[in-house]
N, C-alpha and C. Protein backbone atom coordinates (compact mmCIF):
# COMPACT_ATOMS: atom_id res chain seq x y z
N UNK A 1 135.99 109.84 127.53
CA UNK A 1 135.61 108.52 128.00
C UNK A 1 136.84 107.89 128.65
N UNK A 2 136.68 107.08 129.75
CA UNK A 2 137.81 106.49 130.67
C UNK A 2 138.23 105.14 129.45
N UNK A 3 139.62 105.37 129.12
CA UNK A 3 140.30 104.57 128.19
C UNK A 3 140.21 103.16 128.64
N UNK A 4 140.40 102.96 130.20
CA UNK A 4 140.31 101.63 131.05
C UNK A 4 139.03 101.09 130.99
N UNK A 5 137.64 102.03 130.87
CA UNK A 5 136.61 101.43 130.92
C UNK A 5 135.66 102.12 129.81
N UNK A 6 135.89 101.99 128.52
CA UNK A 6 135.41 102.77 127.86
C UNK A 6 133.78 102.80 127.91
N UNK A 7 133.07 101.98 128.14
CA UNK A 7 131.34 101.81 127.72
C UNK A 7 130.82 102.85 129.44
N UNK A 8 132.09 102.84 130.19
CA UNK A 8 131.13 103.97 131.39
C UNK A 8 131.33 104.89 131.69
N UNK A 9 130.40 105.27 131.65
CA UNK A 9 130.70 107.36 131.40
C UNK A 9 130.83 107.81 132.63
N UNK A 10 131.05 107.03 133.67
CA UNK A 10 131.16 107.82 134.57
C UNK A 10 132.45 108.94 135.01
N UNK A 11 133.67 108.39 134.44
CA UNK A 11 134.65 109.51 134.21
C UNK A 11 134.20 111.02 133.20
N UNK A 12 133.14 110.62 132.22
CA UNK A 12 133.37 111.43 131.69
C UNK A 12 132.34 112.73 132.30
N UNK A 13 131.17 111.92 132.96
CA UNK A 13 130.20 112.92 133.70
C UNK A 13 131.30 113.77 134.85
N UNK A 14 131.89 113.32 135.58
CA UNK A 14 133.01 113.78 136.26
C UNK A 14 133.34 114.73 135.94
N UNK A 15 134.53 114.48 134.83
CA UNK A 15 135.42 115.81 133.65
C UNK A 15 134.23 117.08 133.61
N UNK A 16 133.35 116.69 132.75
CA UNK A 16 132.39 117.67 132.62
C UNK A 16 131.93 118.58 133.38
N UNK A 17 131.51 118.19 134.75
CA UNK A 17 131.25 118.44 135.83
C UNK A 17 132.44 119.20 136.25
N UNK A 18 133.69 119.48 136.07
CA UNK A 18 134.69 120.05 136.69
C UNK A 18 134.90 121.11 135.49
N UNK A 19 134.79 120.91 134.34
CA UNK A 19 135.06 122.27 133.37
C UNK A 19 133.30 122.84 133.63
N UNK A 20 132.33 122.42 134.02
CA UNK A 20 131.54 122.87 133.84
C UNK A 20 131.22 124.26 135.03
N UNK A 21 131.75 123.35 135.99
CA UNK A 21 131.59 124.46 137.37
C UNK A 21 132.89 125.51 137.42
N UNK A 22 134.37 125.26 136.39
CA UNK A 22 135.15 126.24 136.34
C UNK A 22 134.57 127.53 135.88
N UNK A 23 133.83 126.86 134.42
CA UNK A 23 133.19 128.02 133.51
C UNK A 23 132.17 128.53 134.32
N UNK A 24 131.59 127.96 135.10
CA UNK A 24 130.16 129.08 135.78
C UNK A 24 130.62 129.72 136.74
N UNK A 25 131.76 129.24 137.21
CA UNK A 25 132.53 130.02 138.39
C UNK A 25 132.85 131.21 137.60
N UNK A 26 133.57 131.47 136.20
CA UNK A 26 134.10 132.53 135.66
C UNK A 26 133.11 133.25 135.04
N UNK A 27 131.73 132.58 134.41
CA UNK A 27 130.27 133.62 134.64
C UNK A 27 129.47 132.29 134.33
N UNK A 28 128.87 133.02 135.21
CA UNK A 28 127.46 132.54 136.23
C UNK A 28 126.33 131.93 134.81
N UNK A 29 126.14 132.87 133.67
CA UNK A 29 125.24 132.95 133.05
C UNK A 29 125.87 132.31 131.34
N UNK A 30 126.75 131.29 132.05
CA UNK A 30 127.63 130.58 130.55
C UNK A 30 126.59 129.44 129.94
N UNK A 31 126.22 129.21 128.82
CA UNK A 31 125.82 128.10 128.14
C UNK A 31 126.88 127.36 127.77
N UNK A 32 126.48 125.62 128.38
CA UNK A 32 127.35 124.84 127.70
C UNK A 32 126.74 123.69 127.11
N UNK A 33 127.27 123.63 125.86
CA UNK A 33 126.67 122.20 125.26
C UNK A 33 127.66 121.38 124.81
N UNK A 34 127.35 120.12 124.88
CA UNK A 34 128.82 118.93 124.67
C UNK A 34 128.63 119.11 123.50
N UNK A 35 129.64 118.20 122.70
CA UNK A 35 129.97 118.28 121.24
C UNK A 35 130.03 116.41 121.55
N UNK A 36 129.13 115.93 120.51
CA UNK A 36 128.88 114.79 120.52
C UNK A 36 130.02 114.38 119.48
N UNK A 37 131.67 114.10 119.26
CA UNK A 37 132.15 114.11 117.82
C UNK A 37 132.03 112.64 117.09
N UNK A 38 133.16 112.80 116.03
CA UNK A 38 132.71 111.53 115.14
C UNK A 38 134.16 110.23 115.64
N UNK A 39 132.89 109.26 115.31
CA UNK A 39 134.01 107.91 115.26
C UNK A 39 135.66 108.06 114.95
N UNK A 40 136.73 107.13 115.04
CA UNK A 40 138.21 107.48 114.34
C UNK A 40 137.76 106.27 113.87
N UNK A 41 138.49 106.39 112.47
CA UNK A 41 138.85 104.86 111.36
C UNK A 41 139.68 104.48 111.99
N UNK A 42 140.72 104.93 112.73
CA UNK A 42 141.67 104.35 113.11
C UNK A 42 141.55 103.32 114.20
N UNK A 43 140.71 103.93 115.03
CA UNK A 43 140.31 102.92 115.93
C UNK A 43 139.61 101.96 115.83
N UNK A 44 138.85 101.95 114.56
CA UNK A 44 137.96 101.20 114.49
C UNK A 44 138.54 99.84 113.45
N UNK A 45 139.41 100.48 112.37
CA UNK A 45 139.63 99.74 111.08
C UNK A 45 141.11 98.79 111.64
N UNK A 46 141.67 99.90 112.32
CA UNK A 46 143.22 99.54 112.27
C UNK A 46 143.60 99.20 114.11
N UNK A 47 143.50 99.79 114.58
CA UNK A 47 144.12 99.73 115.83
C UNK A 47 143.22 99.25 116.87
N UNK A 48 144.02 97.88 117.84
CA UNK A 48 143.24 97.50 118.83
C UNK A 48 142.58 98.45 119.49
N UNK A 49 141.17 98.65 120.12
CA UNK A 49 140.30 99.68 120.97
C UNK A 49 138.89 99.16 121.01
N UNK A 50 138.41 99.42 121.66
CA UNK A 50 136.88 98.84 122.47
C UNK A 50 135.99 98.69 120.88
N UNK A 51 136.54 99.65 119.63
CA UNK A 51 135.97 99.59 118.91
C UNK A 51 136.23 98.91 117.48
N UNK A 52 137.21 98.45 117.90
CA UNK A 52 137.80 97.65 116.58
C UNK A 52 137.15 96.65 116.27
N UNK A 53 136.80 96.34 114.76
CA UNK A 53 135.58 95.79 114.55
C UNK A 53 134.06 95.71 114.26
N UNK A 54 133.80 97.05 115.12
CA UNK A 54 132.69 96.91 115.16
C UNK A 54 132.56 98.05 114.18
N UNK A 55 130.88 98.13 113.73
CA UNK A 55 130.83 99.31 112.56
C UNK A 55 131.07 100.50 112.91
N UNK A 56 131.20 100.95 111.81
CA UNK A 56 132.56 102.61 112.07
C UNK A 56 131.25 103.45 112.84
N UNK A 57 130.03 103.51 113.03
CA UNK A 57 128.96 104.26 113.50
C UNK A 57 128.89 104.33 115.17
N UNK A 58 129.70 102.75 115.92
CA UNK A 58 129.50 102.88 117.18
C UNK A 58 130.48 103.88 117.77
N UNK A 59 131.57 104.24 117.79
CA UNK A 59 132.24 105.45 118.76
C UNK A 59 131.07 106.69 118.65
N UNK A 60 130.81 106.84 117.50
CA UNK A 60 130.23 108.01 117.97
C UNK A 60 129.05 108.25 118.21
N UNK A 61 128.34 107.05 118.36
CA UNK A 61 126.94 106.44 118.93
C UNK A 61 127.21 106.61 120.65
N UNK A 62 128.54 105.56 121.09
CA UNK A 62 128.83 105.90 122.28
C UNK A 62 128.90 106.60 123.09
N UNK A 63 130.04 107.83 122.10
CA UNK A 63 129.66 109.16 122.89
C UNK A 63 129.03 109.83 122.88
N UNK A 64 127.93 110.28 122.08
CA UNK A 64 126.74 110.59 121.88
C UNK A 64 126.05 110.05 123.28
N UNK A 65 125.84 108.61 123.26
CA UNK A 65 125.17 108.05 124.65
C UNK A 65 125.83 108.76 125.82
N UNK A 66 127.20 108.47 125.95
CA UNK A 66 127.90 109.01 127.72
C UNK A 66 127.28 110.39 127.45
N UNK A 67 127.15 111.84 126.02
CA UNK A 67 127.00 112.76 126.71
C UNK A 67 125.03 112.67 127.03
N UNK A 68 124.43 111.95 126.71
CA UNK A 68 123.30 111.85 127.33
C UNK A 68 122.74 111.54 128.28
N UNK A 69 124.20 110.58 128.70
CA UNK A 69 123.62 110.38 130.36
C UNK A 69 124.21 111.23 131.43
N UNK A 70 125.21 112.20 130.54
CA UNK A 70 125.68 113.43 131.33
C UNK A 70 125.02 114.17 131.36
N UNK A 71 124.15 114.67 130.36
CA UNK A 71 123.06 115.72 130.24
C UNK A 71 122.21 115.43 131.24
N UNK A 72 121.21 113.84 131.68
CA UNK A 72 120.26 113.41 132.41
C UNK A 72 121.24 113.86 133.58
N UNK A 73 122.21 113.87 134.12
CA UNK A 73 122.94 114.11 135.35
C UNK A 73 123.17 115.48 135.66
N UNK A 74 123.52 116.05 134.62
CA UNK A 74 123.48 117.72 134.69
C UNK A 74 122.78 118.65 134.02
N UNK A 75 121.53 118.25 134.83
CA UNK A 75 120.54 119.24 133.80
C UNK A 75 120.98 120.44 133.36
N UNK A 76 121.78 120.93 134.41
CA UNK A 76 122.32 122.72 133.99
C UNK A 76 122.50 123.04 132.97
N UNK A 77 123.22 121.78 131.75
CA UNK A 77 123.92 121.97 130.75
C UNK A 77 122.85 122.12 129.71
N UNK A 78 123.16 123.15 128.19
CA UNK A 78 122.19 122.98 128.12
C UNK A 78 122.09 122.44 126.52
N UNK A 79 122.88 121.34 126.48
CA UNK A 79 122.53 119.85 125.52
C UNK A 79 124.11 119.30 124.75
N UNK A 80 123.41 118.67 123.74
CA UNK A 80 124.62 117.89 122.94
C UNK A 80 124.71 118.68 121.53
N UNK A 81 125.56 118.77 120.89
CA UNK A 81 125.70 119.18 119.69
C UNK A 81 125.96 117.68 118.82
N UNK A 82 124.85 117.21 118.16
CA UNK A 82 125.27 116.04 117.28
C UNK A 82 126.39 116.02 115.67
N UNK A 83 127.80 116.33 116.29
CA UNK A 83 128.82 116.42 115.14
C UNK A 83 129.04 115.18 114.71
N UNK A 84 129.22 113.81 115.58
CA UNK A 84 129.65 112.55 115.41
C UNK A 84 127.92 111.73 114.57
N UNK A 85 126.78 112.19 114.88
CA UNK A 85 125.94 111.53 114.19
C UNK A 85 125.94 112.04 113.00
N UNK A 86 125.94 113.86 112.79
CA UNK A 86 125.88 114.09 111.54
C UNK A 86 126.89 113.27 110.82
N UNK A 87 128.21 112.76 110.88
CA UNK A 87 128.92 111.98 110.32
C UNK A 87 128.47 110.79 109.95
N UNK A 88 127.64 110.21 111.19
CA UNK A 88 126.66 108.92 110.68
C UNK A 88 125.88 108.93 109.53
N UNK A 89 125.08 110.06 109.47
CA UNK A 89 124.25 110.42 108.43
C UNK A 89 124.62 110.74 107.20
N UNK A 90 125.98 111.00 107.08
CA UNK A 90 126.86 111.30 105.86
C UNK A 90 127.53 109.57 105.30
N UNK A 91 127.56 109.13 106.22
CA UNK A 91 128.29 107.60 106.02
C UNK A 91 126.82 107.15 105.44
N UNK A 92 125.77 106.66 105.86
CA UNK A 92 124.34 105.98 105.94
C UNK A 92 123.70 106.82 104.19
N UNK A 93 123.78 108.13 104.25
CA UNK A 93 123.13 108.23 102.91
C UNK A 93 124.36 108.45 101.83
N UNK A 94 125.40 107.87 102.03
CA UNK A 94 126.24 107.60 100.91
C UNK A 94 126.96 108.77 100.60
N UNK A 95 127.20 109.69 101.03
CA UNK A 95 127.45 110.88 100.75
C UNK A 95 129.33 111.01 101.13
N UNK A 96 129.07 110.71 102.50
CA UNK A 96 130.96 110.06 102.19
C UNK A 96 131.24 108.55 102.67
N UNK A 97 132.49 107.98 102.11
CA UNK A 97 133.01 106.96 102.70
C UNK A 97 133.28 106.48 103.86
N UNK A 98 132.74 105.49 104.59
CA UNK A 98 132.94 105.27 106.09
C UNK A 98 134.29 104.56 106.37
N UNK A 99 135.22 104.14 105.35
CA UNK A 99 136.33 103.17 105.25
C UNK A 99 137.21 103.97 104.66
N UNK A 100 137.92 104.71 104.65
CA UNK A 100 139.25 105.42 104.28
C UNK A 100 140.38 103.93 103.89
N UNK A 101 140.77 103.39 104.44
CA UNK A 101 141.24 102.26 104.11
C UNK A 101 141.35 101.06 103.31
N UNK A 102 139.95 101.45 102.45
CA UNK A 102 139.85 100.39 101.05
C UNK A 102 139.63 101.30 100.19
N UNK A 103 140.38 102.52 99.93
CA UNK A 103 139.77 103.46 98.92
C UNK A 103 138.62 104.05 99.08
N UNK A 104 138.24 105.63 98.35
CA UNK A 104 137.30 106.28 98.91
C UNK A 104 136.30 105.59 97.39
N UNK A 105 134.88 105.51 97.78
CA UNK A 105 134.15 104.56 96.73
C UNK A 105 134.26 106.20 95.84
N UNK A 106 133.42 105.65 94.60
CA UNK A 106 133.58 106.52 93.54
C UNK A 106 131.90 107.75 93.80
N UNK A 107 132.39 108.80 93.94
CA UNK A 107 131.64 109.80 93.90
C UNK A 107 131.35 109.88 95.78
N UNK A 108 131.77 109.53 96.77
CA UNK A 108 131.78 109.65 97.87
C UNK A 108 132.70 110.78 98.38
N UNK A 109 132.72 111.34 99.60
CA UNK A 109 133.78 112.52 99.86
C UNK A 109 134.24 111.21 101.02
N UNK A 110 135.95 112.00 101.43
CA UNK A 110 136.46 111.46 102.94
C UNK A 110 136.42 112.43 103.85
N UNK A 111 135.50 112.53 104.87
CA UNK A 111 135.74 113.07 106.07
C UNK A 111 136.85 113.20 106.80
N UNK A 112 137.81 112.29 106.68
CA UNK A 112 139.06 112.52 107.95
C UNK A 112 140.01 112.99 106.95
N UNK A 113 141.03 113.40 107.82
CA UNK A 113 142.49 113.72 107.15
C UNK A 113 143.58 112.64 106.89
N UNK A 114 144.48 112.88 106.81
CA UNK A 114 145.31 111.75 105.91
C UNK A 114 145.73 110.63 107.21
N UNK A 115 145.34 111.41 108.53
CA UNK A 115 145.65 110.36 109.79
C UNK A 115 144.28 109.32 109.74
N UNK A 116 143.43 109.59 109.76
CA UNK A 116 141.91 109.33 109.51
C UNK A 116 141.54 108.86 111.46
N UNK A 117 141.86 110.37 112.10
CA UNK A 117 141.42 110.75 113.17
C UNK A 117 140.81 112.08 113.31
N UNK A 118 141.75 113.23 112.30
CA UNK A 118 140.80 114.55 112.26
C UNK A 118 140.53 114.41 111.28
N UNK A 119 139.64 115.42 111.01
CA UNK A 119 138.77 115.57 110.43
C UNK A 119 139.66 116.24 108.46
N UNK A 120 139.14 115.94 107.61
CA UNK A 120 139.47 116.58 106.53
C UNK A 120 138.37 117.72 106.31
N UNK A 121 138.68 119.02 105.27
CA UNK A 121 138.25 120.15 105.01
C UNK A 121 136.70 120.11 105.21
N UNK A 122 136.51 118.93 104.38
CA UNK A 122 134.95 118.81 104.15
C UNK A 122 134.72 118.06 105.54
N UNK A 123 134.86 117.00 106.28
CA UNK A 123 134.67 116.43 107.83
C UNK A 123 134.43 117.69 108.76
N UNK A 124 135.69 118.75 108.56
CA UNK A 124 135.35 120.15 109.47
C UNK A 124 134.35 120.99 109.17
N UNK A 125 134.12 120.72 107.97
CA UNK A 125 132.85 121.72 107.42
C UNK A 125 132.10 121.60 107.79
N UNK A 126 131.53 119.78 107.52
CA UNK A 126 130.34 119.62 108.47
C UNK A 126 130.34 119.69 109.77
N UNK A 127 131.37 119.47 110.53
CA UNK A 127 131.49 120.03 112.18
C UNK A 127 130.79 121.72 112.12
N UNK A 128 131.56 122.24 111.27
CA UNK A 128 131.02 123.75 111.65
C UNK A 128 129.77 123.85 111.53
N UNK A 129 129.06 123.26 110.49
CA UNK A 129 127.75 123.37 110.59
C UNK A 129 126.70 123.51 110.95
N UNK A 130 127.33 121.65 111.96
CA UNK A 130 126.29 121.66 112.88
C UNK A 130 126.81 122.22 114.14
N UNK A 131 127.83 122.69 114.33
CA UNK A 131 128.07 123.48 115.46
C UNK A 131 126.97 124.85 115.53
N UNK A 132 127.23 125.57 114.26
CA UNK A 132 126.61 126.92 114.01
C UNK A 132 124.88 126.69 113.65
N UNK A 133 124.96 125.95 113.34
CA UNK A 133 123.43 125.91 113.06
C UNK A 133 122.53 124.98 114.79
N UNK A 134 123.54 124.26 115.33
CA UNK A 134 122.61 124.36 116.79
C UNK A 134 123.08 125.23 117.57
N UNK A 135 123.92 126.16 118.19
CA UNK A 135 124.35 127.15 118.57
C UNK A 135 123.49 128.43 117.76
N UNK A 136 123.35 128.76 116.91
CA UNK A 136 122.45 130.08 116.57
C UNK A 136 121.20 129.82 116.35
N UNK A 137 120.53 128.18 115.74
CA UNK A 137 119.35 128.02 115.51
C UNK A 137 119.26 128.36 114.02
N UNK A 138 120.07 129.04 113.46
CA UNK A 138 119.99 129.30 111.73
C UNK A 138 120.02 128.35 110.92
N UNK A 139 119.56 127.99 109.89
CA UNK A 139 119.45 126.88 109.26
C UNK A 139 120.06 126.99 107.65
N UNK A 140 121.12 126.10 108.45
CA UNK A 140 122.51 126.32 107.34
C UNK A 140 122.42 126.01 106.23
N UNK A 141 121.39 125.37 105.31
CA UNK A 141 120.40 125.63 104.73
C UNK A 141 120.64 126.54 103.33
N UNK A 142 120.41 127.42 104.20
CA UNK A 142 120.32 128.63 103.73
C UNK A 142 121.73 129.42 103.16
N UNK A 143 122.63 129.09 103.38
CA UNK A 143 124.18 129.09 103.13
C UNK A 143 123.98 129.28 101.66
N UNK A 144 123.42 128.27 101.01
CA UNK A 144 123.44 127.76 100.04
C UNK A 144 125.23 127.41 99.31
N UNK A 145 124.84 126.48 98.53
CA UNK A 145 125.70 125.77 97.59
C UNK A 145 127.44 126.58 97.17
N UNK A 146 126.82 127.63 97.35
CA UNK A 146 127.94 128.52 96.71
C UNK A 146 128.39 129.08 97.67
N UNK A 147 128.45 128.46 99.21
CA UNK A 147 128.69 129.52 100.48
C UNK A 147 130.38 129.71 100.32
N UNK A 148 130.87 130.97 100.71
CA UNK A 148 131.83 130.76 100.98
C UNK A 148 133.04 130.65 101.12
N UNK A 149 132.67 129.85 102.41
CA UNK A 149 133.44 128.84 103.33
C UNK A 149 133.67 127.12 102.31
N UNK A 150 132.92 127.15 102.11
CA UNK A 150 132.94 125.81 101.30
C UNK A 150 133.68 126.11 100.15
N UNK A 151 133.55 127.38 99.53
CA UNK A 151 134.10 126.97 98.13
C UNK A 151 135.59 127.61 98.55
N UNK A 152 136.10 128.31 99.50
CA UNK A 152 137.50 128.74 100.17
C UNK A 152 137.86 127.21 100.09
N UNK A 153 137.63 126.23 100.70
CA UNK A 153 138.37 125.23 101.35
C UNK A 153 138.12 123.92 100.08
N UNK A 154 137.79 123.93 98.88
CA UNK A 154 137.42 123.82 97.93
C UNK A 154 136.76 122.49 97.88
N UNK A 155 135.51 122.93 98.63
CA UNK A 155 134.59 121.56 98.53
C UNK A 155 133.75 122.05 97.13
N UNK A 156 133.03 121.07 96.29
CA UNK A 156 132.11 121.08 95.31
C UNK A 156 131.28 121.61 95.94
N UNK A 157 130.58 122.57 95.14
CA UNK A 157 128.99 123.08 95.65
C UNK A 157 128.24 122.10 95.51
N UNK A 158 128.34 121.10 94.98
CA UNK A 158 126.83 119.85 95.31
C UNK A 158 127.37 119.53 96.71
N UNK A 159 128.50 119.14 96.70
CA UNK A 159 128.96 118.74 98.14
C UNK A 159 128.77 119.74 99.48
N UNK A 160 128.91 121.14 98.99
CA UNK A 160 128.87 121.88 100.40
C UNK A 160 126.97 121.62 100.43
N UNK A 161 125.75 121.91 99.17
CA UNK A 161 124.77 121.42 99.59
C UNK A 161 124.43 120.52 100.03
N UNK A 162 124.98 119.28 100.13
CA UNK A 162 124.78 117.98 100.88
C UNK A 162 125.22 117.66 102.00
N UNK A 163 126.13 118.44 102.39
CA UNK A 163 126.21 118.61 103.33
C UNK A 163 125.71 119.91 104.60
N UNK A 164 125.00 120.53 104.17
CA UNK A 164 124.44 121.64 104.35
C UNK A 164 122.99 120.83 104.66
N UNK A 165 122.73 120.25 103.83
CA UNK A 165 121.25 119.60 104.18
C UNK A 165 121.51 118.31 105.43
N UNK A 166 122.35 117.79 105.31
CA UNK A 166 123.02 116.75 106.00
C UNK A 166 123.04 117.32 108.00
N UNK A 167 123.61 118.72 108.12
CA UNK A 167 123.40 119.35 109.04
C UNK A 167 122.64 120.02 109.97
N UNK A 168 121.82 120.14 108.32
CA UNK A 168 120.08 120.74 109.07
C UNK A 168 119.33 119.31 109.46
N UNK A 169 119.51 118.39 108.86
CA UNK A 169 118.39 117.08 109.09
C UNK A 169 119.02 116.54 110.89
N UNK A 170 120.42 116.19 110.87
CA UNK A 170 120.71 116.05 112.23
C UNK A 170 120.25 117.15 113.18
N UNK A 171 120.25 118.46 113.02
CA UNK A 171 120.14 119.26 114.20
C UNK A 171 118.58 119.61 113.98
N UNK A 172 118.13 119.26 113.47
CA UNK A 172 116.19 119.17 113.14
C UNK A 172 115.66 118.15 114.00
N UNK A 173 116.51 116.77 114.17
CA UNK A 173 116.51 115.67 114.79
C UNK A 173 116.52 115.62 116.66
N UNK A 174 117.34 116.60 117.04
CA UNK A 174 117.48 117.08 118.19
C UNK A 174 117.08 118.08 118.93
N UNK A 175 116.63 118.64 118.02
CA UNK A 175 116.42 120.21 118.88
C UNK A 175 115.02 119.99 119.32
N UNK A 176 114.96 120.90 120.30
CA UNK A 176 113.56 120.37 121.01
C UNK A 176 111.84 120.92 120.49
């Protein structure tokens, strides 16, 4: 998104449009789908930006929107990966904390890392998720509780299932 004008996507349909035609230049027969990601606390809680203030859900509502009106512009492409809503959906059913900055509430996970711009173990987990589960169509689901990937990076198995279900409900939401 253009930092000078953040609410218009028209820089970002642009960008896209220029990695998009590199990659089809290098094969013809490439699938590309945006990665819709998640809000920063930082921008939102702490540091002046278009989004300071407002609830931690709009950045990645936003970009979610610019890549939809990139998609309506480039049909070629062929969609969004919702990583930044699944985060919504993790904030909304209580599952993690949307405020890193007043303490994480009790029995909530934190998505970001100690910057609270990337993502923490469990924040990437659910990125992978819904990366892999709209990219293959498999329904991560099925992972189950004890996958793992989750228990390597030592999320709780209630937690890797909640978030596992958390991934399938967003990419259930989108897919056509």
């Amino acid at each position: 998104m253009d930092a000078q004008r953040p609410g218009d996507p028209a820089r970002h349909v642009e960008a896209v449009g220029l990695i998009a035609d590199m990659l089809r230049r290098a094969n013809p027969r490439v699938r590309i789908e945006l990665v819709s990601t998640w809000s920063r606390a930082d921008l939102t809680y702490r540091t002046p930006s278009p989004w300071h203030g407002k609830p931690i859900f709009a950045m990645a509502d936003d970009l979610a929107a610019a890549n939809a009106y990139t998609l309506r512009r480039r049909p070629d492409l062929a969609g969004a990966i919702p990583v930044g809503q699944a985060w919504n959906r993790a904030w909304r059913d209580r599952i993690a904390d949307p405020n890193p900055y007043d303490g994480i509430a009790f029995g909530q996970i934190d998505l970001w890392s100690w910057d609270q711009y990337h993502a923490s173990a469990a924040g990437y987990y659910l990125e992978a998720l819904v990366i892999f589960g709209k990219v293959t169509g498999f329904d991560v689901r099925r992972l189950g509780e004890d996958e793992r990937a989750g228990r390597d990076l030592g999320l709780e198995p209630r937690t890797v299932g909640r978030l596992q279900a958390i991934a399938h409900a967003e990419i259930a939401e989108v897919r056509p």
